[in-house]
C-alpha atoms as a PDB file:
ATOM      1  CA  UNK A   1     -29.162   2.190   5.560  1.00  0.00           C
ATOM      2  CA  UNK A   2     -27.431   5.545   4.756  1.00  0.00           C
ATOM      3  CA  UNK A   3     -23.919   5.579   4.469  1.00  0.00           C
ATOM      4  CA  UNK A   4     -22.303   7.663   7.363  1.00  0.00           C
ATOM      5  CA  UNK A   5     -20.167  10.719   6.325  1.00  0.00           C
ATOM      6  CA  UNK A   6     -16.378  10.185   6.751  1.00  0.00           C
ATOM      7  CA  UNK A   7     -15.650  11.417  10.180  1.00  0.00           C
ATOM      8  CA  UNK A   8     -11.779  12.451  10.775  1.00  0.00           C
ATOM      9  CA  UNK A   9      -9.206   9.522  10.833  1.00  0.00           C
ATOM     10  CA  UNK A  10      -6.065  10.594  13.267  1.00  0.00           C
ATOM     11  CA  UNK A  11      -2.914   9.087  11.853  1.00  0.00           C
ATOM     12  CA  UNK A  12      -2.572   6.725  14.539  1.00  0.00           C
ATOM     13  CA  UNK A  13      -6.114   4.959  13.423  1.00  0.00           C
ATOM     14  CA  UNK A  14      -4.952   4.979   9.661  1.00  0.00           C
ATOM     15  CA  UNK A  15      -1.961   3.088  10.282  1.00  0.00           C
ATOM     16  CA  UNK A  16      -3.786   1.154  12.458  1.00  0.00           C
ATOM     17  CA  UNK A  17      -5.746   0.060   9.034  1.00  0.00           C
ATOM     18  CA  UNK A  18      -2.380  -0.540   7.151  1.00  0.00           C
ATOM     19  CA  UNK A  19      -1.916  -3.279  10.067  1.00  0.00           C
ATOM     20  CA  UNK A  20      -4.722  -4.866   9.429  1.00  0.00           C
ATOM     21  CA  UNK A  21      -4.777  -4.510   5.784  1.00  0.00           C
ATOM     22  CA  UNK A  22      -1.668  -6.162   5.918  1.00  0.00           C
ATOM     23  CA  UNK A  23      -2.953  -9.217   8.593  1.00  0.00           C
ATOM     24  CA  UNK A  24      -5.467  -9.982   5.687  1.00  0.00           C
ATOM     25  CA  UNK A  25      -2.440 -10.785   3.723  1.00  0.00           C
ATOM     26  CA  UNK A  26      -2.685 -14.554   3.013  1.00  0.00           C
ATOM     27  CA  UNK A  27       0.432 -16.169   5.323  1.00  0.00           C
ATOM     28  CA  UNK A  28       1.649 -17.977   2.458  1.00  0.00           C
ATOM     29  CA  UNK A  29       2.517 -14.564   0.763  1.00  0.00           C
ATOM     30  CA  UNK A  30       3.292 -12.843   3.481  1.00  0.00           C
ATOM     31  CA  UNK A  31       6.245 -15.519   4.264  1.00  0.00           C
ATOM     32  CA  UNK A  32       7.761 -14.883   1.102  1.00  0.00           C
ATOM     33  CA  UNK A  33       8.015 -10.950   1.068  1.00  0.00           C
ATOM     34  CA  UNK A  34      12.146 -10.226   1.431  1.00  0.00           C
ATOM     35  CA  UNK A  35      13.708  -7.007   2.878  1.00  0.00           C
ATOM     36  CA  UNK A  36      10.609  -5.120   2.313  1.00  0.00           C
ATOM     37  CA  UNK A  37       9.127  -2.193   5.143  1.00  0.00           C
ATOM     38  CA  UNK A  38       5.974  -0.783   5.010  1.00  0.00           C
ATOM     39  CA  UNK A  39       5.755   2.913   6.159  1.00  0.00           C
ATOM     40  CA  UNK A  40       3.162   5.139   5.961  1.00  0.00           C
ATOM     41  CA  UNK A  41       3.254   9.216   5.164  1.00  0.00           C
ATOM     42  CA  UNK A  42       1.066  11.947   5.032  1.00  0.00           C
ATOM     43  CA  UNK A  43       1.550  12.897   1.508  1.00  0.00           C
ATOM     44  CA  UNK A  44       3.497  11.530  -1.372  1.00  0.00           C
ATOM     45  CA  UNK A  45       6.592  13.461  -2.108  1.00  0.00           C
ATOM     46  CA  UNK A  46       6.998  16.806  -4.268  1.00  0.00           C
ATOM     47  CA  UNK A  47       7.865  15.515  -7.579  1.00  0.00           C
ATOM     48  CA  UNK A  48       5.085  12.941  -7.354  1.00  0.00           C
ATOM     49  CA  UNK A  49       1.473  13.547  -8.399  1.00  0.00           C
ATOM     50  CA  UNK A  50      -0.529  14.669  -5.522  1.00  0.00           C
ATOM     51  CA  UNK A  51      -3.040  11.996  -5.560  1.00  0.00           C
ATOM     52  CA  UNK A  52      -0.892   8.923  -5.713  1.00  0.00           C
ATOM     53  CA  UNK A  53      -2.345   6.710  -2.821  1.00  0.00           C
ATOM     54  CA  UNK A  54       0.885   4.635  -2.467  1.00  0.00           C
ATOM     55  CA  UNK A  55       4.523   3.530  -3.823  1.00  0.00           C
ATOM     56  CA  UNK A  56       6.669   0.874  -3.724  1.00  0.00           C
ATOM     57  CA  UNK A  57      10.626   1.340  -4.265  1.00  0.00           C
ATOM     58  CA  UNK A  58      13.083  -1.448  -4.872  1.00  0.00           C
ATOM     59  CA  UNK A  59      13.924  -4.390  -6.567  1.00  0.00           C
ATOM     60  CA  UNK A  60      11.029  -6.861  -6.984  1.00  0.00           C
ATOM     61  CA  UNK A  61      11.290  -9.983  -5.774  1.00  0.00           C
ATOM     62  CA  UNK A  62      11.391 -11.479 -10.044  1.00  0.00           C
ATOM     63  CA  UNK A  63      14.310  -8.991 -10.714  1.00  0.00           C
ATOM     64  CA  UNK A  64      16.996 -10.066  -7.693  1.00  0.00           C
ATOM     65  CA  UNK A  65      19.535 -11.791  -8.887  1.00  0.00           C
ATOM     66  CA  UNK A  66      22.656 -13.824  -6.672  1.00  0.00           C
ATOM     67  CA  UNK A  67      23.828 -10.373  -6.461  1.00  0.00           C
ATOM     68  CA  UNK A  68      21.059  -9.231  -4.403  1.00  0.00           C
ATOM     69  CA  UNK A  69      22.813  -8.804  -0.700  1.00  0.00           C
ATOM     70  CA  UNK A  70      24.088  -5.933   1.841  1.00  0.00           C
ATOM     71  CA  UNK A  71      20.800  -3.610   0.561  1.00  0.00           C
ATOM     72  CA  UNK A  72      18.507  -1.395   2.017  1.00  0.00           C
ATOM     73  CA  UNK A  73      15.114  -2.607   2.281  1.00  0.00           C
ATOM     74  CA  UNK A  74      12.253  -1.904  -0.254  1.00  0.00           C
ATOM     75  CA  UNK A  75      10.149   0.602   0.982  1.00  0.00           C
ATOM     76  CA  UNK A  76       6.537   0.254   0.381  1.00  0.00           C
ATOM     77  CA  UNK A  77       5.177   3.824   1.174  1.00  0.00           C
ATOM     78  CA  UNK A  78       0.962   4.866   2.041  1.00  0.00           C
ATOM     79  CA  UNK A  79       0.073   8.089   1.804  1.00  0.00           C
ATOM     80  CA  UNK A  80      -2.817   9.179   4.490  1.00  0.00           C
ATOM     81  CA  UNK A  81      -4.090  12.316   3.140  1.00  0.00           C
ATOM     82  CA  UNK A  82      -4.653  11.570  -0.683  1.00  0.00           C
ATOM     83  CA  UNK A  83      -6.624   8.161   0.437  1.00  0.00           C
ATOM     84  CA  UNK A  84      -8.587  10.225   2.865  1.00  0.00           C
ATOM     85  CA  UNK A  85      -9.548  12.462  -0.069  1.00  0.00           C
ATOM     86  CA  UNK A  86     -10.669  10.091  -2.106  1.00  0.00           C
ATOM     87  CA  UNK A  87     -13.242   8.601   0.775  1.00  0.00           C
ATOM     88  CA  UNK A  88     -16.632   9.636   1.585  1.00  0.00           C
ATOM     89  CA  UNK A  89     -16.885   6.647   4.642  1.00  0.00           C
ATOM     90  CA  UNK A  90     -14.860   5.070   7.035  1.00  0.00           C
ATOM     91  CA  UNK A  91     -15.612   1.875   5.313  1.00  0.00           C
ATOM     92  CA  UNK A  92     -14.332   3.777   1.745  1.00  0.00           C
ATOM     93  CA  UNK A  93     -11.062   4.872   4.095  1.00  0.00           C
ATOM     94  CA  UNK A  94     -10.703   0.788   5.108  1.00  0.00           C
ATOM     95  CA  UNK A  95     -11.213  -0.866   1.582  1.00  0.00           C
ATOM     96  CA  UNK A  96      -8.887   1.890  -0.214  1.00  0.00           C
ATOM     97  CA  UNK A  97      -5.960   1.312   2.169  1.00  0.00           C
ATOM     98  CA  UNK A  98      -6.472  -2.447   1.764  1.00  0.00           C
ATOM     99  CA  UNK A  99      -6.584  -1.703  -2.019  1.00  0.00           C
ATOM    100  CA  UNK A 100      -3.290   0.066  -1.643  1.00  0.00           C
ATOM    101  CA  UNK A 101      -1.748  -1.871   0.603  1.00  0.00           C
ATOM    102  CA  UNK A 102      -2.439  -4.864  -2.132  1.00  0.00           C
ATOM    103  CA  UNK A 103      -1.526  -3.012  -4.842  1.00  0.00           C
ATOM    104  CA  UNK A 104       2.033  -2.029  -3.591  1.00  0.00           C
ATOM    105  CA  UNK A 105       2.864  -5.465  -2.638  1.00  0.00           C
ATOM    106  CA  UNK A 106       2.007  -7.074  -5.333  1.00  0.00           C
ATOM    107  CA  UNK A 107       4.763  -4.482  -7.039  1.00  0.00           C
ATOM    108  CA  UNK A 108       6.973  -5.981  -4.320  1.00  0.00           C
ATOM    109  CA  UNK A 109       6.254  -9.502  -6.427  1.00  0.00           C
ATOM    110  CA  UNK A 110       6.872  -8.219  -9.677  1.00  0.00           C
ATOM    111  CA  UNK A 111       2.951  -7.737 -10.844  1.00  0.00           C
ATOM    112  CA  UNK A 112       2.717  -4.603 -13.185  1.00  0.00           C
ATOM    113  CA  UNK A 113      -0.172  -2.118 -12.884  1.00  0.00           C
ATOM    114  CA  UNK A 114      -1.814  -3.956 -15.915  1.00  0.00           C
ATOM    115  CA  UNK A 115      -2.780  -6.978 -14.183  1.00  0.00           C
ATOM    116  CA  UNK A 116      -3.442  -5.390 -11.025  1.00  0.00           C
ATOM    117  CA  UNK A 117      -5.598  -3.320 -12.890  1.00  0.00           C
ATOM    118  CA  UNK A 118      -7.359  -6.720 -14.375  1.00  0.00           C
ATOM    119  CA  UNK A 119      -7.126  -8.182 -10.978  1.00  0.00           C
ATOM    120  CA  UNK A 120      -9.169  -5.204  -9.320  1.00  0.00           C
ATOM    121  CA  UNK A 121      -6.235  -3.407  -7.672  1.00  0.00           C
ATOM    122  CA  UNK A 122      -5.433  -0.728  -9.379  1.00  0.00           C
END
């Protein structure tokens, strides 16, 4: 069966595949993510490369110390347009946002782009 050409994805359907990118994140990891928001955004900002598909900004989780109080959340940020670049299907559009999605958490945890990269996230 023939793959069917990407069709256009309104915003409110792509964030509706960050929410369930980020129900298939196991419970037990889920639990443990700390003062962390996940937002999505059409593109990434001006000084960042034009294809970056997502970001996470903060503190990982392996770097907070008992200092670590009274601070704004992490922000883990998915950029729309730049994934739907990238994707010929809808079912390219779901897997790279749960790619993403992965990816930028796991940043939240304190995994470098090196083993994501081994892992098959990056």
């Amino acid at each position: 069966m023939a793959a069917v050409p990407l069709e256009p994805v309104s915003a409110e359907q792509f964030d509706e595949l960050v929410s369930a990118a980020l129900d298939r994140v196991p419970p037990e990891l889920a639990d443990l993510m700390d003062n962390c928001v996940v937002l999505v955004e059409d593109r990434p900002p001006a000084d960042a490369p034009d294809d970056l598909l997502g970001l996470y900004e903060g503190i990982p989780l392996t770097e907070r110390g008992e200092f670590y109080s009274a601070v704004l959340p992490d922000r883990i940020l998915i950029f729309r347009e730049p994934i739907l670049a990238i994707c010929d299907t809808f079912d390219d559009v779901v897997e790279e946002v749960h790619i993403t999605v992965v990816h930028e958490i796991a940043h939240h945890f304190g995994i470098d782009d090196e083993r994501l990269h081994e892992l098959g996230y990056a």
